[in-house]
PDB file of N, CA and C in Angstrom:
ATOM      1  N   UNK A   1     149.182 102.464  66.106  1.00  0.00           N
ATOM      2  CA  UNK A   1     150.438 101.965  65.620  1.00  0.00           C
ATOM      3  C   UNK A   1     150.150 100.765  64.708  1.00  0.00           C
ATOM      4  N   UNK A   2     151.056 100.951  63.225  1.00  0.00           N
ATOM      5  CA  UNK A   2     150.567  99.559  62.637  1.00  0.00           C
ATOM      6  C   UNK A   2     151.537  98.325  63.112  1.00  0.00           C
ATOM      7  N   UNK A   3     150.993  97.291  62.365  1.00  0.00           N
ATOM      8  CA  UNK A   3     151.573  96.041  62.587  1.00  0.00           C
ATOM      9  C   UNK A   3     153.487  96.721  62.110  1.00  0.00           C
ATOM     10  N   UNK A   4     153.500  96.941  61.111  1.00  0.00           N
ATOM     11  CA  UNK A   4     154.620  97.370  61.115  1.00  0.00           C
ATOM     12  C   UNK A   4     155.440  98.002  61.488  1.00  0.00           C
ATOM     13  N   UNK A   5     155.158  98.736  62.126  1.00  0.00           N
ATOM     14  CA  UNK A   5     155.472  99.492  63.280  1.00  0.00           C
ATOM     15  C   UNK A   5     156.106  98.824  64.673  1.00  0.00           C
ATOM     16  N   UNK A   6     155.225  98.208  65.021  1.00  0.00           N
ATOM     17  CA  UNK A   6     155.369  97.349  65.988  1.00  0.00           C
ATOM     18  C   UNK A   6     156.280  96.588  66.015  1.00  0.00           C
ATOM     19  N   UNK A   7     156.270  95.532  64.658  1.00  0.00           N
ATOM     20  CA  UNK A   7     157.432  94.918  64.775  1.00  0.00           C
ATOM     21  C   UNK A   7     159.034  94.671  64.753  1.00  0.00           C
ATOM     22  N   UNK A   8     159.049  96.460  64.448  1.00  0.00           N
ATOM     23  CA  UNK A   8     160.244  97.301  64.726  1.00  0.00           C
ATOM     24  C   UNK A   8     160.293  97.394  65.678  1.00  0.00           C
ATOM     25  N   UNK A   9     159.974  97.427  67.127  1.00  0.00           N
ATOM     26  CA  UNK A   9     160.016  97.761  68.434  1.00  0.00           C
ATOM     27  C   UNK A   9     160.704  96.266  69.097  1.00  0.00           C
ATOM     28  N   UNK A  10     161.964  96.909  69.795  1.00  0.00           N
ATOM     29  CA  UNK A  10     162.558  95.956  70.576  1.00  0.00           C
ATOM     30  C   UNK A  10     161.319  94.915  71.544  1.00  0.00           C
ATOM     31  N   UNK A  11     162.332  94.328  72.003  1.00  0.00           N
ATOM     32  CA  UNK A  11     161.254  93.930  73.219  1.00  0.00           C
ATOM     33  C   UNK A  11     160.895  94.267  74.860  1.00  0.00           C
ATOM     34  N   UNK A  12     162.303  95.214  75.178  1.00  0.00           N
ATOM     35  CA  UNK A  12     162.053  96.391  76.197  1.00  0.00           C
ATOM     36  C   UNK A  12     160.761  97.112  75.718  1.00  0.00           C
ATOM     37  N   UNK A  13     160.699  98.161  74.676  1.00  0.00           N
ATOM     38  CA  UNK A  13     159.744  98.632  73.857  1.00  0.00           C
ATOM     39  C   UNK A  13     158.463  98.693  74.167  1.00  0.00           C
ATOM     40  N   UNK A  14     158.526  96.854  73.747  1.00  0.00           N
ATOM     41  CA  UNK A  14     156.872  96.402  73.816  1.00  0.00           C
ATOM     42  C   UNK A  14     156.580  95.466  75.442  1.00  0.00           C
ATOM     43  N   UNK A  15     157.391  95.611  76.495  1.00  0.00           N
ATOM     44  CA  UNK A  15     157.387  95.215  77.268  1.00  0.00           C
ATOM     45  C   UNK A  15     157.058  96.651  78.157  1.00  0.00           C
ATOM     46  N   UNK A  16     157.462  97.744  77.702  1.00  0.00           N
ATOM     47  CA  UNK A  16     157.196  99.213  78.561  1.00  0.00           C
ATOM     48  C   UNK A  16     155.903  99.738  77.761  1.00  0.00           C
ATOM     49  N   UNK A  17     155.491  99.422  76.622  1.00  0.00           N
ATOM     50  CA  UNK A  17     154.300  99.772  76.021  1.00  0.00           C
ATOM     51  C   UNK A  17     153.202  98.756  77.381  1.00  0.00           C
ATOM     52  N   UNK A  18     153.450  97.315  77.455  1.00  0.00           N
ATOM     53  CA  UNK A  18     152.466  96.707  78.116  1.00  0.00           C
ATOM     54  C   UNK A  18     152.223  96.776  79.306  1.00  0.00           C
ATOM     55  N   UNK A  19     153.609  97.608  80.378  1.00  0.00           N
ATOM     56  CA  UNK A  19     153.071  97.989  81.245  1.00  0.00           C
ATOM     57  C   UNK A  19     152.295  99.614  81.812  1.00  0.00           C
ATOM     58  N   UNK A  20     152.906 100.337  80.534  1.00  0.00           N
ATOM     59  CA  UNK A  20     152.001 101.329  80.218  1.00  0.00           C
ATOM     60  C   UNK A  20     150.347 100.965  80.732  1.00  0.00           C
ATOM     61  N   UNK A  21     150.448 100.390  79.226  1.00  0.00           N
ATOM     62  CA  UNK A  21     148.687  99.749  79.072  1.00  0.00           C
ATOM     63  C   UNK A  21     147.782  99.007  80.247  1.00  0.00           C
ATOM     64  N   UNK A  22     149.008  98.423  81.274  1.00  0.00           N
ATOM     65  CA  UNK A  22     148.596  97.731  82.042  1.00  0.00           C
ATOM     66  C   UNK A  22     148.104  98.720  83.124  1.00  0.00           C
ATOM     67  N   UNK A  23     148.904  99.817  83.019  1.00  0.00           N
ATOM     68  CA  UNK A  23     148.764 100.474  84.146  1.00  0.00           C
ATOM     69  C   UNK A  23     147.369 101.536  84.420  1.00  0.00           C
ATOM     70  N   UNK A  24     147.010 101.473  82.679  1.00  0.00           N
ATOM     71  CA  UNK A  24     145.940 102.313  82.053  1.00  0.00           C
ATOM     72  C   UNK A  24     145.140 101.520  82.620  1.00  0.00           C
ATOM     73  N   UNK A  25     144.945 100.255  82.085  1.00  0.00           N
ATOM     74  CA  UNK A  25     143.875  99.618  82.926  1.00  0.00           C
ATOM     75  C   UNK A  25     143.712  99.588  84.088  1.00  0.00           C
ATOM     76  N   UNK A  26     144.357  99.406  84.885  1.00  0.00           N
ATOM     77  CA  UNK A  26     144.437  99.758  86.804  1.00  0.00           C
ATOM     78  C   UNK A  26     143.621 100.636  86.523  1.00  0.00           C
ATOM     79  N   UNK A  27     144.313 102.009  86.316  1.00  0.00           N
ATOM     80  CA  UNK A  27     143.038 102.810  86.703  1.00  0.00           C
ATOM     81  C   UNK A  27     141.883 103.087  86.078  1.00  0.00           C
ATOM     82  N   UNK A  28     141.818 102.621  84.795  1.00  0.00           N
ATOM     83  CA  UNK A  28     140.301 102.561  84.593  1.00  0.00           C
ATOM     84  C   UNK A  28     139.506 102.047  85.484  1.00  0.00           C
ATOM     85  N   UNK A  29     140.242 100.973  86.660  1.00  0.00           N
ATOM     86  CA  UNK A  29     139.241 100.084  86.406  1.00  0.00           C
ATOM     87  C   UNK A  29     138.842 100.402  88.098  1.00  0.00           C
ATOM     88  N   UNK A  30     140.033 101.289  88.832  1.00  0.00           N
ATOM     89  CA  UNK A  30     139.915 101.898  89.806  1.00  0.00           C
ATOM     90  C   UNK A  30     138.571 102.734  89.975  1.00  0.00           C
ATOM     91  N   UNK A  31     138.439 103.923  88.302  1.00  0.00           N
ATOM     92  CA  UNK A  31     137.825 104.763  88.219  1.00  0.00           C
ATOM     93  C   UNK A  31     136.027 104.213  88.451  1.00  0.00           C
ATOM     94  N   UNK A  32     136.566 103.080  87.343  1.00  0.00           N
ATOM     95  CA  UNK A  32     135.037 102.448  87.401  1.00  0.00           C
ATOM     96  C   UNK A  32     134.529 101.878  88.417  1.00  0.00           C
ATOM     97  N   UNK A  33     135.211 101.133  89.419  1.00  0.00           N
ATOM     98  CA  UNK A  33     135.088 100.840  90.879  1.00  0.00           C
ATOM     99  C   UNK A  33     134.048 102.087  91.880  1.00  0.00           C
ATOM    100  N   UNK A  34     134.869 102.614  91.793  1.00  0.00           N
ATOM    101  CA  UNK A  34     134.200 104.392  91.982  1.00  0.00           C
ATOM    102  C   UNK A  34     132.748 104.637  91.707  1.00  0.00           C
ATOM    103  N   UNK A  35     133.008 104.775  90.605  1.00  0.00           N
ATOM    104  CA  UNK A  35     131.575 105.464  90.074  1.00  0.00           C
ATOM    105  C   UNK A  35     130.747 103.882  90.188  1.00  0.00           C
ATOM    106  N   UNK A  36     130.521 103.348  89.752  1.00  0.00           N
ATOM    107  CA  UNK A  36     129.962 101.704  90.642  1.00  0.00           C
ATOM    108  C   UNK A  36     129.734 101.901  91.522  1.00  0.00           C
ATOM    109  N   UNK A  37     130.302 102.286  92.346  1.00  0.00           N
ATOM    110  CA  UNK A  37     129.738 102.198  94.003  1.00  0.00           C
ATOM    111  C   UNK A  37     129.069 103.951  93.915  1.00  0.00           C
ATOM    112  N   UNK A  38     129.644 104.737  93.382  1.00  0.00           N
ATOM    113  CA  UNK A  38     128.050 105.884  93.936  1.00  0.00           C
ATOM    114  C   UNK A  38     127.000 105.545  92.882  1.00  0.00           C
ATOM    115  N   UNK A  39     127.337 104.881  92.143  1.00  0.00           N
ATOM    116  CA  UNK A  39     125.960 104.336  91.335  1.00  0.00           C
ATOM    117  C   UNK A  39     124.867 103.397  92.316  1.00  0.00           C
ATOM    118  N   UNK A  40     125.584 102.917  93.309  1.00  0.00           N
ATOM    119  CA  UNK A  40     124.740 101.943  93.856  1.00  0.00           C
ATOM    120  C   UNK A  40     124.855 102.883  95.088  1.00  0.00           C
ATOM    121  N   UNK A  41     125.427 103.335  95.483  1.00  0.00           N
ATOM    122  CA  UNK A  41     124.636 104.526  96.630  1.00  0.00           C
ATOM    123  C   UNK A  41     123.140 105.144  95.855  1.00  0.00           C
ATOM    124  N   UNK A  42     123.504 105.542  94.896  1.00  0.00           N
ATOM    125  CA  UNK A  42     122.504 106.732  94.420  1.00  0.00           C
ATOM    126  C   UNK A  42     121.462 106.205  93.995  1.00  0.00           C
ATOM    127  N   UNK A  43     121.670 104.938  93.705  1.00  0.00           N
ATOM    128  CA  UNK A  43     120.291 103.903  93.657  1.00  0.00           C
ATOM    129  C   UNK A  43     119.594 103.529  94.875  1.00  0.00           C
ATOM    130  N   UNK A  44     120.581 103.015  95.594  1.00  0.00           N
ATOM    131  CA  UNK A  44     119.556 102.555  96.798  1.00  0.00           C
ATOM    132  C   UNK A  44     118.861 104.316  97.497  1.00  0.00           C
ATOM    133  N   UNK A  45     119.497 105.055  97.309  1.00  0.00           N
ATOM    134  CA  UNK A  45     118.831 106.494  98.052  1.00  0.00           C
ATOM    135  C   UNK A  45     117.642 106.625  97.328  1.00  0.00           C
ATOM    136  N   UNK A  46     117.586 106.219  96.345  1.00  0.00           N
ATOM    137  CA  UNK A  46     116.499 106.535  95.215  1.00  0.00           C
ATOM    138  C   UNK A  46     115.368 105.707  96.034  1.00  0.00           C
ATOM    139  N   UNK A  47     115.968 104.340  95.648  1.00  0.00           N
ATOM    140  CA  UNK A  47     114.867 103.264  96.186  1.00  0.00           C
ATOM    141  C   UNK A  47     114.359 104.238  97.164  1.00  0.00           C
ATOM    142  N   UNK A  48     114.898 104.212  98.461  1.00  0.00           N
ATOM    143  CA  UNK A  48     114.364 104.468  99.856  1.00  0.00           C
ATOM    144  C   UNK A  48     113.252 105.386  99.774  1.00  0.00           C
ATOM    145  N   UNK A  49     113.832 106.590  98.955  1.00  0.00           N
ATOM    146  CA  UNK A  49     113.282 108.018  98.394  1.00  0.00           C
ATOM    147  C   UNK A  49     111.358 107.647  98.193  1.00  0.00           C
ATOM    148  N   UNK A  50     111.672 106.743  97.437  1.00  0.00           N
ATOM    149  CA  UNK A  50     110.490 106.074  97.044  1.00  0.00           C
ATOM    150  C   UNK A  50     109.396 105.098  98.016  1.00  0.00           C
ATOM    151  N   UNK A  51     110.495 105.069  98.977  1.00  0.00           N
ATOM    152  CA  UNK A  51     110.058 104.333 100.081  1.00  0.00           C
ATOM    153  C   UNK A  51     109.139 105.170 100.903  1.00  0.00           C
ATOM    154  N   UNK A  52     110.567 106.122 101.186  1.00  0.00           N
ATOM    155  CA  UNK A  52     109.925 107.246 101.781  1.00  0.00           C
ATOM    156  C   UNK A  52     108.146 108.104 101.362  1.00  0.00           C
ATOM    157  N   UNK A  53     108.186 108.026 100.130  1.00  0.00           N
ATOM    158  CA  UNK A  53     107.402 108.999  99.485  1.00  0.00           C
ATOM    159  C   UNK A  53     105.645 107.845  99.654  1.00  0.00           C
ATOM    160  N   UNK A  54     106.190 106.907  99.261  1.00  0.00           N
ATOM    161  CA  UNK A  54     104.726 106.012  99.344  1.00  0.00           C
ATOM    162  C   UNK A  54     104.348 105.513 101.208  1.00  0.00           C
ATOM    163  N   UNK A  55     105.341 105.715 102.202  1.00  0.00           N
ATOM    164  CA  UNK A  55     105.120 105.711 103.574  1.00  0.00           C
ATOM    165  C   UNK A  55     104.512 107.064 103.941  1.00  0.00           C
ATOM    166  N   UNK A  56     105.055 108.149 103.054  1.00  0.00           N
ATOM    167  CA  UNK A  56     104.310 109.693 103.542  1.00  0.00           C
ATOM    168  C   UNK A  56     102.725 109.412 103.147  1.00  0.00           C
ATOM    169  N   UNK A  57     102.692 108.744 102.251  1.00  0.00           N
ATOM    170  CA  UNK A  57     101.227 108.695 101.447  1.00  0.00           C
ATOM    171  C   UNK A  57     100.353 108.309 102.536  1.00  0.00           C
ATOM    172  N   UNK A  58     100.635 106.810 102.780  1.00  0.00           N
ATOM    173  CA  UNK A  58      99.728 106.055 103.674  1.00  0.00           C
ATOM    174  C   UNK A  58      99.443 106.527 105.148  1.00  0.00           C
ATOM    175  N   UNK A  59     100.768 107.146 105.442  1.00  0.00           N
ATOM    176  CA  UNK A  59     100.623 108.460 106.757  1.00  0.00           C
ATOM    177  C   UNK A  59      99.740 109.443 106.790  1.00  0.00           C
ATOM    178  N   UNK A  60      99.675 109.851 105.794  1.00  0.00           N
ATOM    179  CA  UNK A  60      98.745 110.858 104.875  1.00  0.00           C
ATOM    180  C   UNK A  60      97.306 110.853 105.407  1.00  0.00           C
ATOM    181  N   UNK A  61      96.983 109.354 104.568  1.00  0.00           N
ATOM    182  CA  UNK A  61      95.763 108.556 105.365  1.00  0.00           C
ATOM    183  C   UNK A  61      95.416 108.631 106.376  1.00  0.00           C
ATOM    184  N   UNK A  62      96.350 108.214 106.948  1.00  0.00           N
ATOM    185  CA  UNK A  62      95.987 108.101 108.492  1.00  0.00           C
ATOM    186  C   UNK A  62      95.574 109.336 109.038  1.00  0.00           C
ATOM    187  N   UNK A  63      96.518 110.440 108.890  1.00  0.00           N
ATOM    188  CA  UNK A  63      96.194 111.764 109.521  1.00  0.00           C
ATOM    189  C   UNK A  63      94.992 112.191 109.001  1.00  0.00           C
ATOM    190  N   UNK A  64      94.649 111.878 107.877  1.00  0.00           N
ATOM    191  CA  UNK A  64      93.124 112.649 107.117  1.00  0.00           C
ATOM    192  C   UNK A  64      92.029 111.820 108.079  1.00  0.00           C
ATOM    193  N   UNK A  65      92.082 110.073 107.836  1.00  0.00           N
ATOM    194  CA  UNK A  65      91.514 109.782 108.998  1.00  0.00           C
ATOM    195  C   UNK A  65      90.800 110.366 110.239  1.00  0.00           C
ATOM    196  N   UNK A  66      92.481 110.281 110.695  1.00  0.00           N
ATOM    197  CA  UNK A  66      92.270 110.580 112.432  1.00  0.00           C
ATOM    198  C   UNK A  66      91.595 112.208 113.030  1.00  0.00           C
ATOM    199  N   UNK A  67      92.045 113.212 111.390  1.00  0.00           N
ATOM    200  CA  UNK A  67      90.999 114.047 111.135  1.00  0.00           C
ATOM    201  C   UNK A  67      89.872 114.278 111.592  1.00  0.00           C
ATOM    202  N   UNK A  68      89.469 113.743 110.453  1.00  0.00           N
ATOM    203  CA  UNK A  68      88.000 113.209 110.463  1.00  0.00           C
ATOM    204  C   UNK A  68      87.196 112.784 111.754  1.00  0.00           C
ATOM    205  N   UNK A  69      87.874 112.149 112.401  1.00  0.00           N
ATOM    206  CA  UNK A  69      87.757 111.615 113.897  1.00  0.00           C
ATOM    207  C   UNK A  69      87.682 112.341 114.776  1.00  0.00           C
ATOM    208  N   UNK A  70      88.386 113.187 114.510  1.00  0.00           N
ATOM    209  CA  UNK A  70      88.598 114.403 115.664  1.00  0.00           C
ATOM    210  C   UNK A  70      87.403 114.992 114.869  1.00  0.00           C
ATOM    211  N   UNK A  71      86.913 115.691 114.236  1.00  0.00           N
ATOM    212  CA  UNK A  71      85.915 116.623 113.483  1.00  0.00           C
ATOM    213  C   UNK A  71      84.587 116.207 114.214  1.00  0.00           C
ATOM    214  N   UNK A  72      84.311 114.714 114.083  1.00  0.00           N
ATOM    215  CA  UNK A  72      83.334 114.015 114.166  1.00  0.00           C
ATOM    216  C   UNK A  72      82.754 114.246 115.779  1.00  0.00           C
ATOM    217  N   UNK A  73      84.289 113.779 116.895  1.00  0.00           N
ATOM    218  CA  UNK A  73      84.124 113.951 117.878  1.00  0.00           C
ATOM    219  C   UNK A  73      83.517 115.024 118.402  1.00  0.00           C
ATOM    220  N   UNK A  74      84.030 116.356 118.077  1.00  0.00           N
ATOM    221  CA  UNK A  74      84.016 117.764 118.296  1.00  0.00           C
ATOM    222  C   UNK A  74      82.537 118.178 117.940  1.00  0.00           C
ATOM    223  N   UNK A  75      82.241 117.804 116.644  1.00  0.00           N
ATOM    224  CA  UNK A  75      80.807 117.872 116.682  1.00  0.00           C
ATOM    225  C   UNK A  75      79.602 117.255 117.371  1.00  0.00           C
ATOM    226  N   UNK A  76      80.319 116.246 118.084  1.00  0.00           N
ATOM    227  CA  UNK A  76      79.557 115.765 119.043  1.00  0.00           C
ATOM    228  C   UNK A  76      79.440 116.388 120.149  1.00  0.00           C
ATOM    229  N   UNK A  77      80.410 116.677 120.362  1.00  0.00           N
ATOM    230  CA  UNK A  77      80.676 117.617 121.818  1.00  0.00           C
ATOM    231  C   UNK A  77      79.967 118.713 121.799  1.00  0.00           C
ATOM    232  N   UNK A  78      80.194 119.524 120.963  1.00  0.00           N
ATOM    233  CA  UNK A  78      79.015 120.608 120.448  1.00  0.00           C
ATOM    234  C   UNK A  78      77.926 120.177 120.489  1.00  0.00           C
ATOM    235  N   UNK A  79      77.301 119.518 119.966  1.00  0.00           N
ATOM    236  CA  UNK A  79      75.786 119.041 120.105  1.00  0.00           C
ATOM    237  C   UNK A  79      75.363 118.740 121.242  1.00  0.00           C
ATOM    238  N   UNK A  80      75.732 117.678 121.670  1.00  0.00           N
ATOM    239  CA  UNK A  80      75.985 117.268 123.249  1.00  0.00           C
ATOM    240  C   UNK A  80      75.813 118.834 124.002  1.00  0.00           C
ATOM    241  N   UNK A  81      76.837 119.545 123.967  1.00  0.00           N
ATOM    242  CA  UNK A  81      76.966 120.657 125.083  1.00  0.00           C
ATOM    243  C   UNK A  81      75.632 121.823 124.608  1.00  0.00           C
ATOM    244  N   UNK A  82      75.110 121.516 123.577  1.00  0.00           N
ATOM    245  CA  UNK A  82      74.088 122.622 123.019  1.00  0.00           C
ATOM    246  C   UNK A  82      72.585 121.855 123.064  1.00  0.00           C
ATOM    247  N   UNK A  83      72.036 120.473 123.768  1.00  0.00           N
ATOM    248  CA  UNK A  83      71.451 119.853 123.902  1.00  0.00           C
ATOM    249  C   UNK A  83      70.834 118.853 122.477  1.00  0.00           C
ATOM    250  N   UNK A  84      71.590 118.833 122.019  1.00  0.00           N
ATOM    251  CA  UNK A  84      70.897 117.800 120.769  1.00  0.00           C
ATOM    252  C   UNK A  84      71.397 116.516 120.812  1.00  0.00           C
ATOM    253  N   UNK A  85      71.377 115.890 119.725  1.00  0.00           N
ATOM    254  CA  UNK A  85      71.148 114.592 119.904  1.00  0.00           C
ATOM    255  C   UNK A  85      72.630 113.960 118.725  1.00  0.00           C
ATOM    256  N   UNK A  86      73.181 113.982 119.366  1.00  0.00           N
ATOM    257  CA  UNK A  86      74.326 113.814 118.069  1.00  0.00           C
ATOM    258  C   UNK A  86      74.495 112.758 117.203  1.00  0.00           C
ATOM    259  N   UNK A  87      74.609 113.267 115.846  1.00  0.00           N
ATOM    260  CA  UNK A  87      74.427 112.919 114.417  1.00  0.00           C
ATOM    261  C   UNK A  87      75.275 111.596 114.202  1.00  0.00           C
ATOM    262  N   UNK A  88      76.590 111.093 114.472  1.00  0.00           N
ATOM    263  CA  UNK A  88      77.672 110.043 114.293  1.00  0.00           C
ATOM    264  C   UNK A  88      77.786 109.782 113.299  1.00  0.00           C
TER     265      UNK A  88
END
């Protein structure tokens, strides 16, 4: 709408135009409220995600480890039970 336009408009007019507008904004701002907050859900899930993924890692470790441990043992036991002298 131009300036000229406008200033043809009573002041009911431009008083129902502003609560129009006003009302537009409410809910924009409702909308954006919204999506803001699953933005910050979907972030922190992310984070964790990541949390998650580098705690599987170091778990990882451990189990290859404790593996190993067990392997080591077992071959002892074998040796042991077959009379040798076990390797460690």
């Amino acid at each position: 709408m131009t300036k000229k336009e406008l200033k043809r408009l009573s002041r009911v007019e431009l008083i129902e135009m502003l609560i129009l507008q006003t009302r537009r904004v409410e809910r924009l701002q409702a909308e954006l409220d919204v999506t803001n907050a699953e933005l910050a859900r979907r972030q922190k899930a992310y984070d964790e995600s990541g949390d998650l993924a580098e705690a599987a890692l170091k778990l990882s470790g451990v189990f290859e480890a404790a593996q190993r441990a067990a392997e080591l043992y077992l071959d002892g036991v074998r040796q042991k039970a077959e009379g040798e002298e076990p390797n460690g």
